[in-house]
N, C-alpha and C. Protein backbone atom coordinates (compact mmCIF):
# COMPACT_ATOMS: atom_id res chain seq x y z
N UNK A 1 100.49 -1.82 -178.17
CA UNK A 1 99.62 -1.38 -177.10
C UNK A 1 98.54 -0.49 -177.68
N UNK A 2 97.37 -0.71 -177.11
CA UNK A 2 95.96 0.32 -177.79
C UNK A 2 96.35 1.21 -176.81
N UNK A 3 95.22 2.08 -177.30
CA UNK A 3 94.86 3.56 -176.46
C UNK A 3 94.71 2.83 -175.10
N UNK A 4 93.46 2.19 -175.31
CA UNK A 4 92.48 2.10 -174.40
C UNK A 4 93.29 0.98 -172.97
N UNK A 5 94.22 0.36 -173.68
CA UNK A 5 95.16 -0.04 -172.77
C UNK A 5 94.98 0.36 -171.27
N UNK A 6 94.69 -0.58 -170.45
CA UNK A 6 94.79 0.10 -168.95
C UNK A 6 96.21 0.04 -168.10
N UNK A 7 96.38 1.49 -167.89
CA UNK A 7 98.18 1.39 -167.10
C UNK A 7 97.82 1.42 -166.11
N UNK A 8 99.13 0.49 -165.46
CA UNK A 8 98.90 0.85 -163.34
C UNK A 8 100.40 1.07 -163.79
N UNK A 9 100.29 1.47 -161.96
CA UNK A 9 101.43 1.27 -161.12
C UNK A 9 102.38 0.57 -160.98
N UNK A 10 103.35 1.31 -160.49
CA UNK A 10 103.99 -0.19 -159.94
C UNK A 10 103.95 -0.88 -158.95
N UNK A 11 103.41 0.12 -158.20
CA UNK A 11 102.43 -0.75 -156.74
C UNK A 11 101.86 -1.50 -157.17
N UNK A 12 100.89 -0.97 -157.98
CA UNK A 12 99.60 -2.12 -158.62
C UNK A 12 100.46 -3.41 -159.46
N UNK A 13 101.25 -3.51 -160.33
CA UNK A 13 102.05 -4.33 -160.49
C UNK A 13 102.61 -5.64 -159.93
N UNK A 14 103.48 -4.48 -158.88
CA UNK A 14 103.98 -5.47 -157.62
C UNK A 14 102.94 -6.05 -156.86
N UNK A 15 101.65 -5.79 -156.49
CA UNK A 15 100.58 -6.50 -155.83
C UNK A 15 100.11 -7.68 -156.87
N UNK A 16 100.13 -7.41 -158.14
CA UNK A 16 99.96 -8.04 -159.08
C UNK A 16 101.09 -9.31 -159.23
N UNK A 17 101.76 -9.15 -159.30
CA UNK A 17 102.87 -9.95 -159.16
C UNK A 17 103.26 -11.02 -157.94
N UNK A 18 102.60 -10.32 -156.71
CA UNK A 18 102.95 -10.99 -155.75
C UNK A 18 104.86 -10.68 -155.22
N UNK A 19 105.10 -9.34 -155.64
CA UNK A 19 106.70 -9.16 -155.06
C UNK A 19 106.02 -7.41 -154.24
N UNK A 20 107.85 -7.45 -153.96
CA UNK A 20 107.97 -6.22 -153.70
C UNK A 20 107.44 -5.44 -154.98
N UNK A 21 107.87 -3.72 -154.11
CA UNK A 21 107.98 -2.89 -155.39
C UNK A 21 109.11 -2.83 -156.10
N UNK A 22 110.11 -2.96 -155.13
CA UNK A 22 111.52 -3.40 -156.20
C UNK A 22 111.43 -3.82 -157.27
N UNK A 23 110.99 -5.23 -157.28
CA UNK A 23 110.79 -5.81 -158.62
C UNK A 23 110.25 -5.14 -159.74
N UNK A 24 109.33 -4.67 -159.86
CA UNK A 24 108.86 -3.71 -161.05
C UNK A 24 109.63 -3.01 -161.61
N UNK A 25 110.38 -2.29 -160.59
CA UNK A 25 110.94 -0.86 -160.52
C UNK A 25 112.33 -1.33 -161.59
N UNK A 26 112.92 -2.63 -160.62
CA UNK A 26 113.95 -3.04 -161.73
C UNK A 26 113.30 -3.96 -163.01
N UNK A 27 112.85 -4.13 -163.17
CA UNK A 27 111.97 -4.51 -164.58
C UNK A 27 112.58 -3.57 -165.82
N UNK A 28 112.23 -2.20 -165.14
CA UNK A 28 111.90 -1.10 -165.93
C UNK A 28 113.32 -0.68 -165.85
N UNK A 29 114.21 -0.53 -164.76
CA UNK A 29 115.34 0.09 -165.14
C UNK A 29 116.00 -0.92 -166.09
N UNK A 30 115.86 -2.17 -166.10
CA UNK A 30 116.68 -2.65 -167.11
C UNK A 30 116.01 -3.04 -168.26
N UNK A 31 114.88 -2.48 -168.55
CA UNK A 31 114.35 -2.67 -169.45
C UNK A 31 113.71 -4.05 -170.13
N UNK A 32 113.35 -4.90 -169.12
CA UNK A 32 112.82 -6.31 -169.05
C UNK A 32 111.27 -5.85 -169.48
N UNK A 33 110.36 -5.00 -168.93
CA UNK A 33 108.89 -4.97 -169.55
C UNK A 33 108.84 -3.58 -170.10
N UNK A 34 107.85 -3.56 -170.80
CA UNK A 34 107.56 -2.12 -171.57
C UNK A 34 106.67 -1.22 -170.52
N UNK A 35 106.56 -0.28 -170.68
CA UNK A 35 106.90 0.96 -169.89
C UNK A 35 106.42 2.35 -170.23
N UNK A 36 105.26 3.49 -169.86
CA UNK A 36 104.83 4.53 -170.84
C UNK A 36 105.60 5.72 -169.22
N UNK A 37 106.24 6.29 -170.21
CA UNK A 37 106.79 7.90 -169.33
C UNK A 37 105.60 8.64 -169.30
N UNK A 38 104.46 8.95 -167.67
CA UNK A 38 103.71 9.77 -167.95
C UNK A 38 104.32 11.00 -167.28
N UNK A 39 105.04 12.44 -167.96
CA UNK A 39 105.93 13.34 -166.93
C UNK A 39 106.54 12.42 -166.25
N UNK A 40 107.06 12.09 -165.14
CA UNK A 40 107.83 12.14 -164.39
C UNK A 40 107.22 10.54 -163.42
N UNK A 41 106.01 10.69 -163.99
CA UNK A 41 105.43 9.11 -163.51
C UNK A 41 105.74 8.16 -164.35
N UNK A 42 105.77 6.71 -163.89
CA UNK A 42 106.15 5.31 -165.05
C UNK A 42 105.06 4.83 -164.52
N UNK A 43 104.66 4.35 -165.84
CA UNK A 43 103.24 3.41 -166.09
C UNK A 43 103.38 2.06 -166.79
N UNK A 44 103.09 0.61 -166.50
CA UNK A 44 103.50 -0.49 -166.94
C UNK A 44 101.45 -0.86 -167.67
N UNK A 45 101.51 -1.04 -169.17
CA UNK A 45 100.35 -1.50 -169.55
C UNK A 45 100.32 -2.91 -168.99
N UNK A 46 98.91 -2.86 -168.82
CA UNK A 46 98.48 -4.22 -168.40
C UNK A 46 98.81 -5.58 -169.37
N UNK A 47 98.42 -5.10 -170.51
CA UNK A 47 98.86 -6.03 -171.51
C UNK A 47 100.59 -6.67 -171.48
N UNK A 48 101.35 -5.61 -170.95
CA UNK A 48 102.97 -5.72 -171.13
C UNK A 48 103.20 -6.88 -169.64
N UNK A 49 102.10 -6.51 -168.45
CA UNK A 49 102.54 -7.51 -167.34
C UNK A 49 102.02 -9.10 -168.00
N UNK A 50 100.80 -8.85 -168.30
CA UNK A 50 100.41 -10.31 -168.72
C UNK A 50 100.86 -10.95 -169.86
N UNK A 51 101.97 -10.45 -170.71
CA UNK A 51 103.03 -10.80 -171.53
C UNK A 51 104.48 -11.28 -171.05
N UNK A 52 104.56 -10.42 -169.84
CA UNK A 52 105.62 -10.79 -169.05
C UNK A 52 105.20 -12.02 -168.54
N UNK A 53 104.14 -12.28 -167.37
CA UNK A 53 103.83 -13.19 -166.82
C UNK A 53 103.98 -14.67 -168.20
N UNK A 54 103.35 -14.52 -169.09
CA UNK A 54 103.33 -15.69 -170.25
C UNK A 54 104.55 -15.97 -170.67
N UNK A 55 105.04 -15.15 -170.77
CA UNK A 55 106.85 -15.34 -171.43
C UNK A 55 107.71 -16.19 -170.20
N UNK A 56 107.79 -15.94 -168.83
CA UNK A 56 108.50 -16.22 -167.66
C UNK A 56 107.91 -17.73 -167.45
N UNK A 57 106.34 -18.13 -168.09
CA UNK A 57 105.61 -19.45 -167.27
C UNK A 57 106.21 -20.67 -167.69
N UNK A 58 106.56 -21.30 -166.70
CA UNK A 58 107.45 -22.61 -167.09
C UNK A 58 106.60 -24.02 -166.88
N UNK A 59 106.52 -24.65 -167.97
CA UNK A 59 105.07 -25.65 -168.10
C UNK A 59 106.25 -26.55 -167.61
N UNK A 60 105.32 -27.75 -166.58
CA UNK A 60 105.48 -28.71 -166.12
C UNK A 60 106.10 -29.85 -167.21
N UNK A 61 107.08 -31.02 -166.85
CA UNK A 61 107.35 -31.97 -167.61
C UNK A 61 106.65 -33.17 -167.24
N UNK A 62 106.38 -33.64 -168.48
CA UNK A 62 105.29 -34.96 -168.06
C UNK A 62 106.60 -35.87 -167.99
N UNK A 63 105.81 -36.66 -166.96
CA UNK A 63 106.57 -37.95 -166.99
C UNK A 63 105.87 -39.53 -167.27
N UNK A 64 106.78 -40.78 -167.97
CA UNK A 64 106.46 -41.47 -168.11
C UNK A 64 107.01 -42.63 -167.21
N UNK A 65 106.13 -43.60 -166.34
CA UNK A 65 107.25 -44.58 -165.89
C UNK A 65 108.42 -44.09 -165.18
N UNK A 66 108.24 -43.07 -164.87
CA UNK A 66 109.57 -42.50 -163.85
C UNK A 66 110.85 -42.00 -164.72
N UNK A 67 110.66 -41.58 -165.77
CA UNK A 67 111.66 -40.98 -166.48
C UNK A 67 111.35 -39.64 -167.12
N UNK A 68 111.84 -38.88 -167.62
CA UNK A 68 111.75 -37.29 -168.23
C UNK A 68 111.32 -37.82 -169.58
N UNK A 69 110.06 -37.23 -170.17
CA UNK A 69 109.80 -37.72 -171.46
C UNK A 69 110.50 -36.93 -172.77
């Protein structure tokens, strides 16, 4: 992660995501995305959601003739 890295929320996250805030929240308690302790606030880098998002994306299977290629 750079400096310049932009952190949100986990509001911002979860809007990002399209879930609750739950979801984030447990992200982080189990340690599924990376995570900056600001005091007593948690901050998710932007870079760490759109790593998450790439890691989770499940590419389509082509098919041929009606069978799994």
């Amino acid at each position: 992660m750079t400096i310049s890295a932009r952190l949100l929320t986990v509001d911002q996250v979860a809007e990002l995501l399209g879930t609750t805030v739950r979801f984030p929240r447990r992200l982080i308690e189990e340690r599924r995305i990376t995570f900056v302790k600001v005091g007593r606030h948690v901050r998710i880098p932007e870079p760490a959601v759109a790593a998450y998002i790439e890691s989770h994306t499940v590419q389509p299977i082509e098919r041929r003739y009606g069978k799994v290629a």
